[in-house]
PDB file of N, CA and C in Angstrom:
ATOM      1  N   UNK A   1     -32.232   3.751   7.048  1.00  0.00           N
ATOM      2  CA  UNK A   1     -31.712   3.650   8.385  1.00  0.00           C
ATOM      3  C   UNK A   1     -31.683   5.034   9.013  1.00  0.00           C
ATOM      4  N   UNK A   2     -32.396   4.990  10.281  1.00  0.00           N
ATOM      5  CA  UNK A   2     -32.069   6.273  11.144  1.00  0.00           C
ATOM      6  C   UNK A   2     -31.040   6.569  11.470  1.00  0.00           C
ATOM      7  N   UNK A   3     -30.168   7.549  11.036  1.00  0.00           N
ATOM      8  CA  UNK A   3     -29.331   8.146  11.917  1.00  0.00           C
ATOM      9  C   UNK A   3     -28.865   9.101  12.737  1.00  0.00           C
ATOM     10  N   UNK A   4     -28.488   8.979  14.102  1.00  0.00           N
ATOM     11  CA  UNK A   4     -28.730   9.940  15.186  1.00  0.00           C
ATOM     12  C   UNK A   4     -27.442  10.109  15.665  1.00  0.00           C
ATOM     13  N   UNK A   5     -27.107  10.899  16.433  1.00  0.00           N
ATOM     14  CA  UNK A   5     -25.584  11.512  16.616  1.00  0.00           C
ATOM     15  C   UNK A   5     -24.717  11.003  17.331  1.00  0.00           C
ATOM     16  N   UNK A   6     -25.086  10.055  17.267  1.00  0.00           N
ATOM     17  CA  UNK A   6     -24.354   8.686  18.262  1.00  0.00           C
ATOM     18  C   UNK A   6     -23.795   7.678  17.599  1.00  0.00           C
ATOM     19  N   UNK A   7     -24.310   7.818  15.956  1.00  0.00           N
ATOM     20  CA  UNK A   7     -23.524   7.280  14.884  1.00  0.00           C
ATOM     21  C   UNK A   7     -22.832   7.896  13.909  1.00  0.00           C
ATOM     22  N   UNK A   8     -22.765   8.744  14.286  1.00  0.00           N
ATOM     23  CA  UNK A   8     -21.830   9.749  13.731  1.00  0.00           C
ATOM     24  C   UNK A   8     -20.944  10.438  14.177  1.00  0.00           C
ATOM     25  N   UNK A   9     -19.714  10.137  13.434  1.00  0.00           N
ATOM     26  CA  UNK A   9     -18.018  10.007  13.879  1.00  0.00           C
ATOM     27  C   UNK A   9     -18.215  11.878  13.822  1.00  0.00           C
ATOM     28  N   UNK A  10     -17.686  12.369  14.729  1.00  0.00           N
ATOM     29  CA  UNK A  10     -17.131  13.539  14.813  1.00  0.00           C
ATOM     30  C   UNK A  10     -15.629  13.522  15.125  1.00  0.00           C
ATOM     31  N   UNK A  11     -14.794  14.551  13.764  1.00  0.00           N
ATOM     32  CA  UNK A  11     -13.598  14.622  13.878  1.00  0.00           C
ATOM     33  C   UNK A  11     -13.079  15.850  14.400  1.00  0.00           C
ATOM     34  N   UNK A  12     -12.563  16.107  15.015  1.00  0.00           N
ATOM     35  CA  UNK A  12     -11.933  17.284  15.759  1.00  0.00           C
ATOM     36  C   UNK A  12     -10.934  18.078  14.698  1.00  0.00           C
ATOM     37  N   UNK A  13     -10.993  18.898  14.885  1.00  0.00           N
ATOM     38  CA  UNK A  13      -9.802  19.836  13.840  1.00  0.00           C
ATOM     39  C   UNK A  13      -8.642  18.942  14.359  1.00  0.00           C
ATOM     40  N   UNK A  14      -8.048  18.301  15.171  1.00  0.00           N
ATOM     41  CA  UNK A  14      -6.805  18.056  15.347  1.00  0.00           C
ATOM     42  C   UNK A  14      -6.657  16.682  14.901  1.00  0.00           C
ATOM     43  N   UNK A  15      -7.595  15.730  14.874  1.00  0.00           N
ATOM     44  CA  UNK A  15      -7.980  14.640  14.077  1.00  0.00           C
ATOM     45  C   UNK A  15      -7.853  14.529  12.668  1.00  0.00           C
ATOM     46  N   UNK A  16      -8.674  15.571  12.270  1.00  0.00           N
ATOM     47  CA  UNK A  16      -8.399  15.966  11.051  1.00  0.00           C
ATOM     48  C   UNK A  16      -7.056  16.564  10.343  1.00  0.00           C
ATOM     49  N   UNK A  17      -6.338  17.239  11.242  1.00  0.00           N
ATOM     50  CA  UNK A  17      -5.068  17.786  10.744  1.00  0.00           C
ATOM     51  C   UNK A  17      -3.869  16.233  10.452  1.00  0.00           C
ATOM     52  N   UNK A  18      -4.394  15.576  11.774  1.00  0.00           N
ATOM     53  CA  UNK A  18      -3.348  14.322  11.679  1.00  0.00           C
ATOM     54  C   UNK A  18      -3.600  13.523  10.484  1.00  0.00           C
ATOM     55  N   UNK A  19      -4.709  13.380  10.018  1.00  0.00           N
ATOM     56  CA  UNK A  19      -4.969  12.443   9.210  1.00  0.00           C
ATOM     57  C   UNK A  19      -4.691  12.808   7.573  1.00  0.00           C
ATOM     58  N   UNK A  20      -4.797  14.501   7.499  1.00  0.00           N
ATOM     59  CA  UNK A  20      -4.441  14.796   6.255  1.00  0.00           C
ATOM     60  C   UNK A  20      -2.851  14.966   6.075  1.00  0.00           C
ATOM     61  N   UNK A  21      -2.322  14.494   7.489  1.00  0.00           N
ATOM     62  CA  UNK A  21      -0.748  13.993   7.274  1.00  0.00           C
ATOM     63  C   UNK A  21      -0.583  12.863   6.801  1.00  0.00           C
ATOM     64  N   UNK A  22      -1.360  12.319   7.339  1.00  0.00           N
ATOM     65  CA  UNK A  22      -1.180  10.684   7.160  1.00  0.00           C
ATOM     66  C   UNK A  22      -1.049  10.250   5.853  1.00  0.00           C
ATOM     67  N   UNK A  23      -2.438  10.659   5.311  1.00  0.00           N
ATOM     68  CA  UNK A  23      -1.952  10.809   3.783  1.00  0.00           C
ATOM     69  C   UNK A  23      -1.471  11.619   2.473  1.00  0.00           C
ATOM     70  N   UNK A  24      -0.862  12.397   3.220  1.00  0.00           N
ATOM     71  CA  UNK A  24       0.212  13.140   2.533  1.00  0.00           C
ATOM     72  C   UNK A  24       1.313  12.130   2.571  1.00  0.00           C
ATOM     73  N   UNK A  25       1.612  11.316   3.243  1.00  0.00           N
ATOM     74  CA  UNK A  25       2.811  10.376   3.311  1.00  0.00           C
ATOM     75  C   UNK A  25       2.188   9.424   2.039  1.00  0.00           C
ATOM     76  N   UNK A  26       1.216   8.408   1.730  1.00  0.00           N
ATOM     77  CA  UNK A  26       0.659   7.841   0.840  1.00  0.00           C
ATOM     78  C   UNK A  26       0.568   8.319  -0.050  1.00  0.00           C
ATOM     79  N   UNK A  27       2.082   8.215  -1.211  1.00  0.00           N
ATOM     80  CA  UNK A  27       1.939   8.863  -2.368  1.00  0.00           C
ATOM     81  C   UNK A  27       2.283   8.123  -3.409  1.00  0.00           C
ATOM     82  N   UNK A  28       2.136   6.547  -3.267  1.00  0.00           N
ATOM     83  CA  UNK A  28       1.796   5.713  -4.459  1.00  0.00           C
ATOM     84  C   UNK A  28       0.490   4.812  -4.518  1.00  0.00           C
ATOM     85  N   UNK A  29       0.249   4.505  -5.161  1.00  0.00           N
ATOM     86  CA  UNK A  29      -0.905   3.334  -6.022  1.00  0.00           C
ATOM     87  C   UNK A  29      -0.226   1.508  -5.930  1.00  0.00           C
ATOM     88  N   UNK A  30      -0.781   1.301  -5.381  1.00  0.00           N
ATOM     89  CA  UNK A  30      -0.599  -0.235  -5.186  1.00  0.00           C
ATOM     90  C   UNK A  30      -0.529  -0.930  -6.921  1.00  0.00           C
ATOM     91  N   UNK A  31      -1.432  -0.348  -7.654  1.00  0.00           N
ATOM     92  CA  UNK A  31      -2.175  -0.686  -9.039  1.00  0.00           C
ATOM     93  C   UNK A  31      -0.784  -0.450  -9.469  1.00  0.00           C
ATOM     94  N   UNK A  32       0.422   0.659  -9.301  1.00  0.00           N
ATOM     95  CA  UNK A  32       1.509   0.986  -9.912  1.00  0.00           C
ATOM     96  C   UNK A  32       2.394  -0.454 -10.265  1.00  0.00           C
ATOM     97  N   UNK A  33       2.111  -1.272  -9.491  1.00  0.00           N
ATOM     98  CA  UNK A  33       2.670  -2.199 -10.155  1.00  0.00           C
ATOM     99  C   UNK A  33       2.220  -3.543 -11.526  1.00  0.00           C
ATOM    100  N   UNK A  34       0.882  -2.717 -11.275  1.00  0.00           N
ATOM    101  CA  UNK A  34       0.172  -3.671 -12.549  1.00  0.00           C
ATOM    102  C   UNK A  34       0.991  -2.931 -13.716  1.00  0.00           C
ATOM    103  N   UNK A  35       1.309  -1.755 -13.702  1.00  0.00           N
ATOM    104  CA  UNK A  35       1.819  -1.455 -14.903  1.00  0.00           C
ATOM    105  C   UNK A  35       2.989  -1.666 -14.693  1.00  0.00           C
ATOM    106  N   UNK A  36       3.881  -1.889 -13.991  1.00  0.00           N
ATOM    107  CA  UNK A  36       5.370  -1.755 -13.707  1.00  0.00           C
ATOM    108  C   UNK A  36       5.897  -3.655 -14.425  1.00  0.00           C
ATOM    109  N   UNK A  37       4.768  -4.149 -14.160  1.00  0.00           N
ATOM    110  CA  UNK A  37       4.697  -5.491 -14.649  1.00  0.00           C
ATOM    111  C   UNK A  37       5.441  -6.506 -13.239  1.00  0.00           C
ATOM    112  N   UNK A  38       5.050  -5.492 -12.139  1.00  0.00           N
ATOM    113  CA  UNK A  38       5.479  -6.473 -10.989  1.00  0.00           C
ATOM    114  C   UNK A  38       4.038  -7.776 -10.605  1.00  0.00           C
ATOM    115  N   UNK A  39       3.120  -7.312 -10.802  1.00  0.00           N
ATOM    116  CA  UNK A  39       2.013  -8.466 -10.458  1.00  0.00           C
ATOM    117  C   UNK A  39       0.855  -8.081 -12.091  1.00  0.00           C
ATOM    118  N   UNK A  40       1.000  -9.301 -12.472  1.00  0.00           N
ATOM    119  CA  UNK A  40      -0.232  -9.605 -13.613  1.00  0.00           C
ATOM    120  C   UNK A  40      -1.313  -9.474 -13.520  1.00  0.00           C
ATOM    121  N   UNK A  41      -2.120  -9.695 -12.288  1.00  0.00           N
ATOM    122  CA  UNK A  41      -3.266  -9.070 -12.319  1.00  0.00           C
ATOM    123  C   UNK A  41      -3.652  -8.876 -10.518  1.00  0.00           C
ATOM    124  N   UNK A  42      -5.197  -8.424 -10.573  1.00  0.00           N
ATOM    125  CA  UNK A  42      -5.789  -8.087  -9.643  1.00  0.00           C
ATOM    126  C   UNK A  42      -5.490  -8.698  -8.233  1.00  0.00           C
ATOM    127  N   UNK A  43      -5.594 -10.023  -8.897  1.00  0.00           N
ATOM    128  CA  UNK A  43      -5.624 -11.429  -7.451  1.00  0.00           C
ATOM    129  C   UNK A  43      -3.725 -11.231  -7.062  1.00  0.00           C
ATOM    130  N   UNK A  44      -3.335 -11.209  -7.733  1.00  0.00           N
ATOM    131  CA  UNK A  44      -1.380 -10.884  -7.443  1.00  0.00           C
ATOM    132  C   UNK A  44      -1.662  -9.882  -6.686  1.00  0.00           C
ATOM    133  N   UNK A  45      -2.050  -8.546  -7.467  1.00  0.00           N
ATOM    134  CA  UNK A  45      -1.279  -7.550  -6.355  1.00  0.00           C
ATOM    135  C   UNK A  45      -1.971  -7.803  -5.122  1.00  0.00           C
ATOM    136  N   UNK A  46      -3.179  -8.671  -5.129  1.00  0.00           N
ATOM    137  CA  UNK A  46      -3.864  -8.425  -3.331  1.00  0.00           C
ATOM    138  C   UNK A  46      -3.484  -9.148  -2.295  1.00  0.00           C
ATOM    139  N   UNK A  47      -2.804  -9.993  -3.078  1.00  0.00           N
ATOM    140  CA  UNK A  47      -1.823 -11.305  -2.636  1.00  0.00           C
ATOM    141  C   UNK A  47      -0.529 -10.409  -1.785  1.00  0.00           C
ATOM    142  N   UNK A  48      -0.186  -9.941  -2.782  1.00  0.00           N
ATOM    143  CA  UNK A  48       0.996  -8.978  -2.463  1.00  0.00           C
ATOM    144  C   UNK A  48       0.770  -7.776  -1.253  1.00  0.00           C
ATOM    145  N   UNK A  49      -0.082  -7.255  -1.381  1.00  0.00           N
ATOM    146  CA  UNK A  49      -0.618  -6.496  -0.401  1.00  0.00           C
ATOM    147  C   UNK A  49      -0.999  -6.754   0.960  1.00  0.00           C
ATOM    148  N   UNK A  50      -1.439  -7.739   0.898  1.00  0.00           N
ATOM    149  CA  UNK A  50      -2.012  -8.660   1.884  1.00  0.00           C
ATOM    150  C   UNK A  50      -0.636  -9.273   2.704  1.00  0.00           C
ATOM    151  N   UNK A  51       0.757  -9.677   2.038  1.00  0.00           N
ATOM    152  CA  UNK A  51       1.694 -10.151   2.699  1.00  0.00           C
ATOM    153  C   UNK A  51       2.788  -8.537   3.460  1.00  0.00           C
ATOM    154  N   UNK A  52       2.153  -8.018   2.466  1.00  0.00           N
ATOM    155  CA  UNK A  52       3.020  -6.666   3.000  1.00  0.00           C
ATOM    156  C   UNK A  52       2.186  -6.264   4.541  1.00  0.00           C
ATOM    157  N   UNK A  53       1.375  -6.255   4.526  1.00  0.00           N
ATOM    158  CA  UNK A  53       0.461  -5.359   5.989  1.00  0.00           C
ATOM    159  C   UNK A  53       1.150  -6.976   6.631  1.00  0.00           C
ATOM    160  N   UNK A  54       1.164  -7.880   6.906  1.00  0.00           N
ATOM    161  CA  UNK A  54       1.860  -9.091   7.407  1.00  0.00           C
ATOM    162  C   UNK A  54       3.558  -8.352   7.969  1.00  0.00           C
ATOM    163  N   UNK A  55       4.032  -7.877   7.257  1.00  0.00           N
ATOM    164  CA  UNK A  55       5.127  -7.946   7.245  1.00  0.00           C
ATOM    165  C   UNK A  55       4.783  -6.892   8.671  1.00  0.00           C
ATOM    166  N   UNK A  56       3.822  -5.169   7.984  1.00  0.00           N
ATOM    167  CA  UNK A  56       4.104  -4.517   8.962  1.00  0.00           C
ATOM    168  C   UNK A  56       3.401  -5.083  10.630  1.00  0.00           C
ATOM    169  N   UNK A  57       2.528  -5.745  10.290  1.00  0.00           N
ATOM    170  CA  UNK A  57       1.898  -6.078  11.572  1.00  0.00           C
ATOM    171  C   UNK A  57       2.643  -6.807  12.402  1.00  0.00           C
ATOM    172  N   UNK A  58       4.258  -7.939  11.912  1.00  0.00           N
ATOM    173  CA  UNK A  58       4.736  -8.600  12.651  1.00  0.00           C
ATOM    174  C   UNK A  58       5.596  -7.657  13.236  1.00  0.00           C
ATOM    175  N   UNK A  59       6.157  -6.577  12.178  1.00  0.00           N
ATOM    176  CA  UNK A  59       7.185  -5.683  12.799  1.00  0.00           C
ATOM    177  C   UNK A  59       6.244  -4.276  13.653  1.00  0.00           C
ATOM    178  N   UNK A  60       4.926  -4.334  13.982  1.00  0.00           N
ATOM    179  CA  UNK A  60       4.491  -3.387  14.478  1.00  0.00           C
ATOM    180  C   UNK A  60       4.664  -2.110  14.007  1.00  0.00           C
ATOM    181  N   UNK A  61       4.047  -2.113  12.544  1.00  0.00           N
ATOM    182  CA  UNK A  61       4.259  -0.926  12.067  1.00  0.00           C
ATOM    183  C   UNK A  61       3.030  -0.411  11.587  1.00  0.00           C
ATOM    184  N   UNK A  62       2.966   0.758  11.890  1.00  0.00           N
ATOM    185  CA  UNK A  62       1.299   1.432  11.832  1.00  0.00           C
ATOM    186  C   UNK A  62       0.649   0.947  10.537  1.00  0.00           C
ATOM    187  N   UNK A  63      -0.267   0.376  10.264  1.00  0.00           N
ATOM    188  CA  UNK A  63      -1.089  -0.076   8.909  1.00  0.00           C
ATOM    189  C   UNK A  63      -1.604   1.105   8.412  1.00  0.00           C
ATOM    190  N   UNK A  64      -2.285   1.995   9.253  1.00  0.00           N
ATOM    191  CA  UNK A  64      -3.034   3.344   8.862  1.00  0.00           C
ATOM    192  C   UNK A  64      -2.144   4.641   8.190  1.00  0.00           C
ATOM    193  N   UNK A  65      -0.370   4.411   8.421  1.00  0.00           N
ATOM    194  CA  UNK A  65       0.251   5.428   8.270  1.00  0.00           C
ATOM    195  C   UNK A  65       1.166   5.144   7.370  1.00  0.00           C
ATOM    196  N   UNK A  66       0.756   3.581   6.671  1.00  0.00           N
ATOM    197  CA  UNK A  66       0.987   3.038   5.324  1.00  0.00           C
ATOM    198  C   UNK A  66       0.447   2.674   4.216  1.00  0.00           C
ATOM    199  N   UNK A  67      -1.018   2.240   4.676  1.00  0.00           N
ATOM    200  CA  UNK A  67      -2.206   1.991   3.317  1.00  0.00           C
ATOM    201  C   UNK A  67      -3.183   1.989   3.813  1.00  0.00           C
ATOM    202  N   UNK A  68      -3.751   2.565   2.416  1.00  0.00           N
ATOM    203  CA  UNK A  68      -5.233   3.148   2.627  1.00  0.00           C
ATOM    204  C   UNK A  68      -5.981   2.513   1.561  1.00  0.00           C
ATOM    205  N   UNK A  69      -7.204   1.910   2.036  1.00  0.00           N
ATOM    206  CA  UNK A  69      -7.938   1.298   0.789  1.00  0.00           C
ATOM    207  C   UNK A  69      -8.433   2.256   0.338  1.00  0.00           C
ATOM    208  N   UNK A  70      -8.608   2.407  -1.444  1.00  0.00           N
ATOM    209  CA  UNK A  70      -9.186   3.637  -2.191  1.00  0.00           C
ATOM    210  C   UNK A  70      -9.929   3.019  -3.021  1.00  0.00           C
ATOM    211  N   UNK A  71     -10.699   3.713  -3.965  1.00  0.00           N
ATOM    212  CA  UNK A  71     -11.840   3.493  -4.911  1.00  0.00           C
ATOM    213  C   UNK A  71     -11.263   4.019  -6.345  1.00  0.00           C
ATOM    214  N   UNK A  72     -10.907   3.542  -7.487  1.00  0.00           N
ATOM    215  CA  UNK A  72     -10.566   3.840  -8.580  1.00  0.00           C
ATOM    216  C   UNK A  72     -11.259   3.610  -9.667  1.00  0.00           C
ATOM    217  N   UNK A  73     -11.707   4.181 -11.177  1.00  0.00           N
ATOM    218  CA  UNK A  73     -11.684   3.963 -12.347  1.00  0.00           C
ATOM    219  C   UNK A  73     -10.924   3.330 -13.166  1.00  0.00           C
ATOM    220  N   UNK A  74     -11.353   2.221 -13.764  1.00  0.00           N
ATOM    221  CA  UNK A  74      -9.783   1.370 -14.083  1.00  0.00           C
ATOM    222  C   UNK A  74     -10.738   0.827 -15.535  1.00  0.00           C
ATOM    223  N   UNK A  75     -10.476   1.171 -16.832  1.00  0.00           N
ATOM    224  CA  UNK A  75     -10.983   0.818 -18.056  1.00  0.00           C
ATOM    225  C   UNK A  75     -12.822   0.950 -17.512  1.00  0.00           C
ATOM    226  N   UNK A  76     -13.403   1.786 -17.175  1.00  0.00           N
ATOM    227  CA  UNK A  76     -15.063   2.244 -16.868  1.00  0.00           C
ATOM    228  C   UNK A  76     -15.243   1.540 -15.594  1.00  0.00           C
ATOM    229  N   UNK A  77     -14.756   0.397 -15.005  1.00  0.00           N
ATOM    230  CA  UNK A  77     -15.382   0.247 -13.635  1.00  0.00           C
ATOM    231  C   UNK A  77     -14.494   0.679 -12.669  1.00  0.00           C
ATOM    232  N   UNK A  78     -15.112   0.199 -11.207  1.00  0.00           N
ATOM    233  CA  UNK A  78     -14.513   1.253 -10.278  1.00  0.00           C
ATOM    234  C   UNK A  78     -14.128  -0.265  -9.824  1.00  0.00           C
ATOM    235  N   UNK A  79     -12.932   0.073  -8.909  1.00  0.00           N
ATOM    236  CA  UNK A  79     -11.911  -1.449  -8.616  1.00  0.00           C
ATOM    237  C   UNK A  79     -11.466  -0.659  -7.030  1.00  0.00           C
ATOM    238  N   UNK A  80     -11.193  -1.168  -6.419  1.00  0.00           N
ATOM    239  CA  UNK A  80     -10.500  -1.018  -5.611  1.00  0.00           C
ATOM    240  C   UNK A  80      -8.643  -1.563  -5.529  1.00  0.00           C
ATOM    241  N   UNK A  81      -8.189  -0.515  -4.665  1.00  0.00           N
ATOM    242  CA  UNK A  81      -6.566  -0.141  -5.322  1.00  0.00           C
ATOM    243  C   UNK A  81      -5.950  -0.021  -3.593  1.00  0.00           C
ATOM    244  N   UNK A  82      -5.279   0.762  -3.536  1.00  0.00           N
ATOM    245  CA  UNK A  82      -4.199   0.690  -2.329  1.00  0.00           C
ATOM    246  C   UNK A  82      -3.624   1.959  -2.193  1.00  0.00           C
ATOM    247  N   UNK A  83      -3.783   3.178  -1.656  1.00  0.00           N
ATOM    248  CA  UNK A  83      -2.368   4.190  -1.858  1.00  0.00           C
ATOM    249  C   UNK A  83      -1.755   3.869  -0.218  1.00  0.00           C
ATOM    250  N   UNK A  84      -0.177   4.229  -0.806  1.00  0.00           N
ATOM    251  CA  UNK A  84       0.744   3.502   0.254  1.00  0.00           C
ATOM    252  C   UNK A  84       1.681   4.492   0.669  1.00  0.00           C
ATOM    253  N   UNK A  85       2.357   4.061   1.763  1.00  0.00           N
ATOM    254  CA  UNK A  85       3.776   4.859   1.616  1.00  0.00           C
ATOM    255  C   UNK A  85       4.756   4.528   0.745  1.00  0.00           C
ATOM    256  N   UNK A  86       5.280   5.035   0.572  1.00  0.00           N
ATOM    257  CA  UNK A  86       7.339   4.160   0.028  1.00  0.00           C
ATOM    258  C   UNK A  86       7.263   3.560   0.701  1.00  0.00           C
ATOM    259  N   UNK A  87       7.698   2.949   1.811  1.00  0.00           N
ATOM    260  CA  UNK A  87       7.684   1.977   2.603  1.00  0.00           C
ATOM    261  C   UNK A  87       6.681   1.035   2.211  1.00  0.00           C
ATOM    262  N   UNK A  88       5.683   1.185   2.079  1.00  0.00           N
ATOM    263  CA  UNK A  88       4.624   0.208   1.883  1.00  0.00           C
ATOM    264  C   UNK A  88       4.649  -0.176   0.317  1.00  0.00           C
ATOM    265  N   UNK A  89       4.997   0.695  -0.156  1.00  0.00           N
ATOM    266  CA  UNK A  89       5.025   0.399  -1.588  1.00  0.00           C
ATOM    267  C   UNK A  89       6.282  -0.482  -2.196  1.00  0.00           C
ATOM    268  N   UNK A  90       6.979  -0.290  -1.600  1.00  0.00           N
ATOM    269  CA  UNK A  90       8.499  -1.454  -1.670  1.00  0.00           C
ATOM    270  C   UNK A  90       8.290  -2.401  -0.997  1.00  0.00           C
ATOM    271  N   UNK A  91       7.785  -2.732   0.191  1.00  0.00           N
ATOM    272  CA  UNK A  91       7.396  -4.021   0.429  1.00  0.00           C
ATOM    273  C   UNK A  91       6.396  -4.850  -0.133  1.00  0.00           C
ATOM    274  N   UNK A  92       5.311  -4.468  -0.718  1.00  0.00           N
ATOM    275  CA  UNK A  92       4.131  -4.606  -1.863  1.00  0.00           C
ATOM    276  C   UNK A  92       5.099  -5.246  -2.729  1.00  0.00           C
ATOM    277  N   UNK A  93       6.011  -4.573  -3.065  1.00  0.00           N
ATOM    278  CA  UNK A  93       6.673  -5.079  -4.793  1.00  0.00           C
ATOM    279  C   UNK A  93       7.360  -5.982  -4.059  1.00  0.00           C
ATOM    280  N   UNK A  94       8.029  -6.087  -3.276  1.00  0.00           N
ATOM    281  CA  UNK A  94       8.990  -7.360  -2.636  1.00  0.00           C
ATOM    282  C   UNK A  94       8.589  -8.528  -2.403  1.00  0.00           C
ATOM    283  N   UNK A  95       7.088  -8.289  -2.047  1.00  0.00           N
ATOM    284  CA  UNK A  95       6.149  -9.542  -1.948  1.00  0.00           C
ATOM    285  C   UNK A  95       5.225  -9.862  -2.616  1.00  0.00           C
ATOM    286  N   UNK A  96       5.445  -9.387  -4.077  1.00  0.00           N
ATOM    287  CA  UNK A  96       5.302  -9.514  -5.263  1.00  0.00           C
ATOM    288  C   UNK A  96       5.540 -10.535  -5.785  1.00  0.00           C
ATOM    289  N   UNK A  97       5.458 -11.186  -6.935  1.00  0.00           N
ATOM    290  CA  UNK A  97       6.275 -12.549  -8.058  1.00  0.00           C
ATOM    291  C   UNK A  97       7.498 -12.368  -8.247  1.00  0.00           C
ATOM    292  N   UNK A  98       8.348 -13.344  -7.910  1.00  0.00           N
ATOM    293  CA  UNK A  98       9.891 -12.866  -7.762  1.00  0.00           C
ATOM    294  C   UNK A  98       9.854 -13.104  -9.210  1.00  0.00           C
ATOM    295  N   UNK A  99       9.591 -13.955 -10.324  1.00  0.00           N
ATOM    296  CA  UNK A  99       9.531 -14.214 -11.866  1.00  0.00           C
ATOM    297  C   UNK A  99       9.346 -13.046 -12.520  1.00  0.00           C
ATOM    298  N   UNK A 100       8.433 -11.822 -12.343  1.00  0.00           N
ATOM    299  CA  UNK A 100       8.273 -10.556 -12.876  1.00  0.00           C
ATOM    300  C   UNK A 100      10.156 -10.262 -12.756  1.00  0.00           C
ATOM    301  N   UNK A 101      10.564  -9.500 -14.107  1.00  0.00           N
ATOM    302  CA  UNK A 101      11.750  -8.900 -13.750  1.00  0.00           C
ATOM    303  C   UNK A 101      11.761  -7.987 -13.084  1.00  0.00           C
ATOM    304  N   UNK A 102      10.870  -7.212 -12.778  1.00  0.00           N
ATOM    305  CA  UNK A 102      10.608  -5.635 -11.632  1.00  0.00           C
ATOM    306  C   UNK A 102      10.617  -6.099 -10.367  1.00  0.00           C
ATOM    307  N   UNK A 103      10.575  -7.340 -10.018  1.00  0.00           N
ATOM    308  CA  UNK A 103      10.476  -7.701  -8.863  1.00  0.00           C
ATOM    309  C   UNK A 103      11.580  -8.006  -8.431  1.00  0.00           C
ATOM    310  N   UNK A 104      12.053  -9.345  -9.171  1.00  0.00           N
ATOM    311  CA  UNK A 104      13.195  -9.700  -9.137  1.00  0.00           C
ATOM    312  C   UNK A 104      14.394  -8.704  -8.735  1.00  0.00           C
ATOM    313  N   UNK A 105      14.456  -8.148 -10.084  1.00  0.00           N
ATOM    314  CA  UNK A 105      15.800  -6.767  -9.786  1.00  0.00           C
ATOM    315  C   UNK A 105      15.694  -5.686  -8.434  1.00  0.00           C
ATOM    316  N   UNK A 106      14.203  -5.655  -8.267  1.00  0.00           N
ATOM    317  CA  UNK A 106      14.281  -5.005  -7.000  1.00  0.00           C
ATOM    318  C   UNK A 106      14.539  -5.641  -5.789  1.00  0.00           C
ATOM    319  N   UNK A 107      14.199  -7.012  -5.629  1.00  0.00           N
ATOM    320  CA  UNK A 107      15.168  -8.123  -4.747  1.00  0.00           C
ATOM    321  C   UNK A 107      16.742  -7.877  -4.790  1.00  0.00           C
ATOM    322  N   UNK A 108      17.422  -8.108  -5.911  1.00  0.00           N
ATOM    323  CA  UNK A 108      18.517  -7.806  -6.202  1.00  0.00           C
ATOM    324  C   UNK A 108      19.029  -6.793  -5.450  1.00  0.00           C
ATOM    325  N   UNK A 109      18.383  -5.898  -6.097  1.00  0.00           N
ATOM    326  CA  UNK A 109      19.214  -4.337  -5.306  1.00  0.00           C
ATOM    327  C   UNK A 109      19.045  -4.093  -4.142  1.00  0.00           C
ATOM    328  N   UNK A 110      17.793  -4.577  -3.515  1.00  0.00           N
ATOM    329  CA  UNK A 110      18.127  -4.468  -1.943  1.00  0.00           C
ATOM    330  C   UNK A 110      19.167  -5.197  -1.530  1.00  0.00           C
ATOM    331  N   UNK A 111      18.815  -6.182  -1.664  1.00  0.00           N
ATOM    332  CA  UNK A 111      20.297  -7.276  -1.354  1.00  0.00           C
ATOM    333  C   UNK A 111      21.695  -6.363  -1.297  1.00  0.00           C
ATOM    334  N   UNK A 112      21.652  -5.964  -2.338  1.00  0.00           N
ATOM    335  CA  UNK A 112      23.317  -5.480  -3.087  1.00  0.00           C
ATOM    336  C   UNK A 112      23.729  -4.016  -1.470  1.00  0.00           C
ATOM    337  N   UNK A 113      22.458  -3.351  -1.975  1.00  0.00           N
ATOM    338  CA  UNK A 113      22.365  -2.173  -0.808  1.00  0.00           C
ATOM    339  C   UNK A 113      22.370  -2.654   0.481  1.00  0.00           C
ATOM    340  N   UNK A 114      21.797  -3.732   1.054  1.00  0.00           N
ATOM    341  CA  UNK A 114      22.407  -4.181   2.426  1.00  0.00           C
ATOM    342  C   UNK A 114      23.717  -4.482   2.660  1.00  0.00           C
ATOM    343  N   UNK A 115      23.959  -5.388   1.372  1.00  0.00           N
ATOM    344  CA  UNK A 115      25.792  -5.940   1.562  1.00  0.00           C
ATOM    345  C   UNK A 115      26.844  -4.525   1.914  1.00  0.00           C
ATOM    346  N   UNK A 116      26.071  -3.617   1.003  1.00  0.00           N
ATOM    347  CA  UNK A 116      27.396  -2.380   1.004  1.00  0.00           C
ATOM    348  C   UNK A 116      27.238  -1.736   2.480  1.00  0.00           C
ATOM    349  N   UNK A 117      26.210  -1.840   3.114  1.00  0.00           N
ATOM    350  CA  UNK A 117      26.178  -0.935   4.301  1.00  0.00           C
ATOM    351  C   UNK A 117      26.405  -2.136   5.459  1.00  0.00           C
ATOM    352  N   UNK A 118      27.325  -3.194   5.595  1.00  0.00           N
ATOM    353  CA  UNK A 118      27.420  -4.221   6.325  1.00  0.00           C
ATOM    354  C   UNK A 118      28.346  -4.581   6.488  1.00  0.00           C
TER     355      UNK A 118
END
């Protein structure tokens, strides 16, 4: 394919400065919960992921300044993964398998932490 400069994204230094903020905020792994034992496998966490950007899109919350699709090594192949904010990464696990105990208890404690500030 030809390409000519009309397909090609030029980023401005100030473009660029914003964006290496952006993900400086994205400092977990979606995958973190395959090990945390919040989702069993692949199809869970995307499930999970998938209800979280839901959550932010109803509450109008930037998707770009919460997850980022990434490319990983995972036992020799390359998989695709998630890095998130905290924010994004607690709602991921929330909309997770409430049956996982990591999930569960983290249901719990939000709960508990709303009651006390209410």
């Amino acid at each position: 394919m030809l390409m000519t400069l009309d397909h090609i994204s030029m980023h401005s230094p100030i473009d660029s400065f914003v964006d290496s903020l952006t993900d400086s905020n994205l400092t977990c792994y979606a995958s973190d919960l395959l090990e945390q034992k919040g989702c069993h496998n692949l199809q869970e966490l995307c499930e999970a992921v998938k209800r979280a950007t839901e959550v932010c899109n109803s509450m109008h919350v930037p998707l770009q300044e919460n997850f980022k699709v990434v490319y990983r090594s995972r036992n020799g192949e390359v998989v695709q993964d998630w890095r998130l904010s905290r924010m994004a990464y607690l709602l991921t696990a929330l909309n997770a398998d409430s049956r996982s105990n990591f999930v569960a208890q983290l249901q719990v404690e939000m709960v508990k932490q709303m009651l006390r500030h209410t």
